[in-house]
N, C-alpha and C. Protein backbone atom coordinates (compact mmCIF):
# COMPACT_ATOMS: atom_id res chain seq x y z
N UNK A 1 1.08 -5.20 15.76
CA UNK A 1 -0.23 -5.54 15.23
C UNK A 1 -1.22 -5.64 16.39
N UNK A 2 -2.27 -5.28 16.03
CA UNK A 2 -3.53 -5.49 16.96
C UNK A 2 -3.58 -6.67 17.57
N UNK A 3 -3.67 -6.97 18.57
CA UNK A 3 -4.12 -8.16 19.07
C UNK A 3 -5.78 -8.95 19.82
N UNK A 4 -6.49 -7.78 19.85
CA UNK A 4 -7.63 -7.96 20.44
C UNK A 4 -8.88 -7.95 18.75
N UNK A 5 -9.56 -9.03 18.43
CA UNK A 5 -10.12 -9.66 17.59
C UNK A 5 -10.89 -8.09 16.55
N UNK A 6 -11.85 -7.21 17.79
CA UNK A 6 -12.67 -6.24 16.86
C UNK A 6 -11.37 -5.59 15.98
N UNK A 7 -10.44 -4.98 16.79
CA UNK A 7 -9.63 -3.94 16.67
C UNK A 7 -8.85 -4.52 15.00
N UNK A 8 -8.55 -5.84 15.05
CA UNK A 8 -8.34 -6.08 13.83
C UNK A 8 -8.83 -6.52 12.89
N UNK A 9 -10.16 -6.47 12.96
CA UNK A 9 -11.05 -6.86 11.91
C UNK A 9 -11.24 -4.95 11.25
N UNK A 10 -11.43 -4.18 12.60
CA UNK A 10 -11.65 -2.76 12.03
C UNK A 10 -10.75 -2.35 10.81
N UNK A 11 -8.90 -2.33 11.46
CA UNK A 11 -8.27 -2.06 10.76
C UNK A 11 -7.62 -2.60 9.43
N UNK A 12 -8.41 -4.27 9.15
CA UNK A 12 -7.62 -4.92 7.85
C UNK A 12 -9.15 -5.86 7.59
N UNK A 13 -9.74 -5.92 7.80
CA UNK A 13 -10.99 -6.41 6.98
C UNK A 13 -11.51 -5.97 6.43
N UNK A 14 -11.45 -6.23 5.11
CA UNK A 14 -12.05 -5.29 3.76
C UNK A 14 -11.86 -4.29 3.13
N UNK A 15 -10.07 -3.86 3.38
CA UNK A 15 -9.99 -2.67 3.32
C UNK A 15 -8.48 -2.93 2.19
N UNK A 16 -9.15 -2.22 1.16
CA UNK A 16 -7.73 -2.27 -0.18
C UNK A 16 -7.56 -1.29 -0.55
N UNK A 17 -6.43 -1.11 -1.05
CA UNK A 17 -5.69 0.01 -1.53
C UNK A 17 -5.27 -0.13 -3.07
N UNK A 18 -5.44 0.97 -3.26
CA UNK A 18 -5.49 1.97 -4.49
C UNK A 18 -3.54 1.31 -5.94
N UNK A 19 -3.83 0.89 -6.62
CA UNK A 19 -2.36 0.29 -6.78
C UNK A 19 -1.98 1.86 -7.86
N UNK A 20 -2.61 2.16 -7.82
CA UNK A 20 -2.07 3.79 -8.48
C UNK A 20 -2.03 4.71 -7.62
N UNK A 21 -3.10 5.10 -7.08
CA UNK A 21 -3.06 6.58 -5.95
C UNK A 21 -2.30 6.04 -4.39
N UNK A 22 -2.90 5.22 -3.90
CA UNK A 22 -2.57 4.73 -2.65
C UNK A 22 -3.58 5.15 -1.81
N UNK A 23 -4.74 5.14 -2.57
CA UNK A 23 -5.99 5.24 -1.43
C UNK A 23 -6.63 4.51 -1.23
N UNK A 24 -7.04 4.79 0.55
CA UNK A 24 -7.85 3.35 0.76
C UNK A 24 -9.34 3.15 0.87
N UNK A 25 -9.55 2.24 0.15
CA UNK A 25 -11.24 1.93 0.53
C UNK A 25 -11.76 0.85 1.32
N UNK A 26 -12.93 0.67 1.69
CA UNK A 26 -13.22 -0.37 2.20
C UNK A 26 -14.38 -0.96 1.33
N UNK A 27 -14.47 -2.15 0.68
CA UNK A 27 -15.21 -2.94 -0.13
C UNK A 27 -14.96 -4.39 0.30
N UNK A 28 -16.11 -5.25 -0.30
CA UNK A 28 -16.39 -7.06 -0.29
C UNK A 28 -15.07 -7.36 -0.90
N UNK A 29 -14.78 -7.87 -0.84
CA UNK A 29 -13.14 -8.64 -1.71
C UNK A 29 -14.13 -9.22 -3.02
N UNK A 30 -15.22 -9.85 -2.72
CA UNK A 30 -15.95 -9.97 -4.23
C UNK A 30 -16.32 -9.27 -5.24
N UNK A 31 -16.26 -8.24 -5.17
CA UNK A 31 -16.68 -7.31 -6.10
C UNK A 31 -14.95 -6.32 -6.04
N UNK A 32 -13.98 -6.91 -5.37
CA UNK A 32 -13.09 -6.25 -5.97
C UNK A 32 -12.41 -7.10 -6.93
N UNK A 33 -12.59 -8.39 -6.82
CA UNK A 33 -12.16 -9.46 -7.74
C UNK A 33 -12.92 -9.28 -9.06
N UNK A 34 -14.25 -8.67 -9.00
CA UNK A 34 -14.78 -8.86 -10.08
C UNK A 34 -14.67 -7.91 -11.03
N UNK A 35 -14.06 -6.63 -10.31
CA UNK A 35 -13.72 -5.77 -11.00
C UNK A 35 -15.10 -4.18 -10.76
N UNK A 36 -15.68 -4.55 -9.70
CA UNK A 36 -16.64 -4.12 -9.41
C UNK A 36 -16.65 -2.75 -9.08
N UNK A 37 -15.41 -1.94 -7.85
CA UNK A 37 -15.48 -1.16 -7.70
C UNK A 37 -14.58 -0.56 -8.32
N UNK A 38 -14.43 1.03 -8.18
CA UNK A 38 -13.54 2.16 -9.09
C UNK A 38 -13.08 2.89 -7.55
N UNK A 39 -11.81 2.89 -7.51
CA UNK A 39 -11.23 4.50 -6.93
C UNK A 39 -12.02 5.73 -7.02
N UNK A 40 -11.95 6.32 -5.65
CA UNK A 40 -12.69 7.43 -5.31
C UNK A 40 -11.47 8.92 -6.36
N UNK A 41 -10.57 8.71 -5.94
CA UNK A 41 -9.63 9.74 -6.74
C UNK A 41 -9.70 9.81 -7.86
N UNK A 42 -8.71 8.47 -8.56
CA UNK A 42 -8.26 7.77 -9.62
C UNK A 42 -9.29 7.44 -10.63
N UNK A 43 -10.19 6.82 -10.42
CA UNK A 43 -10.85 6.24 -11.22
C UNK A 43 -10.74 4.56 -11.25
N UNK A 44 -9.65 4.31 -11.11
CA UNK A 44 -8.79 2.34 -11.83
C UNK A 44 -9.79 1.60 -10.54
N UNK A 45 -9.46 0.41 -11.35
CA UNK A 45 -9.85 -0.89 -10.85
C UNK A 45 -9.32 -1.44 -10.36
N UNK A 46 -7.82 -1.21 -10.11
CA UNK A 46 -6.61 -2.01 -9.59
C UNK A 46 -6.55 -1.67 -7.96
N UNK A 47 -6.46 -3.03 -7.36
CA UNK A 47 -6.75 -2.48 -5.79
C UNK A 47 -5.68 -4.07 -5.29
N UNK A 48 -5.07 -3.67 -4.44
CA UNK A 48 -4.43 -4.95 -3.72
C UNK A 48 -4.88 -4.81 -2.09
N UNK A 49 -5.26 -5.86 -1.08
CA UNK A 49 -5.63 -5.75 0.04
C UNK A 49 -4.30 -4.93 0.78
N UNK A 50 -4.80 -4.27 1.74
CA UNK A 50 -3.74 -3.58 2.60
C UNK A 50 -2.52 -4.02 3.61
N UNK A 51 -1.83 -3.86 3.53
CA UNK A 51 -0.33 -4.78 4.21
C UNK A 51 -0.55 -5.11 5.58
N UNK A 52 -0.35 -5.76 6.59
CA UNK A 52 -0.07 -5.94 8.07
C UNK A 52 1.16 -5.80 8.66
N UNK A 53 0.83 -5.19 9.34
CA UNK A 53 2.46 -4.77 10.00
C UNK A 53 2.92 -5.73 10.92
């Protein structure tokens, strides 16, 4: 894992994935809770934040 502060804000702040396609976007966590954004592929609403290694 990243250890220097930007480098991991770049790679895991705000950034969820697709629970159907597996693509990733970057959006507010508020408006993914709210149901706000849609998949660029897919279409769905279903998004879980992205894993840390």
């Amino acid at each position: 894992m990243a250890k220097i502060l930007e480098a991991t804000n770049r790679l895991f702040k705000n950034i969820f994935v697709c629970k159907n396609c597996q693509s990733k976007m970057r959006a507010e966590p508020q408006k993914i809770l709210r149901g706000k954004v849609r998949c660029r592929k897919c279409g769905k609403k279903a998004f879980r934040p992205i894993k840390r290694k």
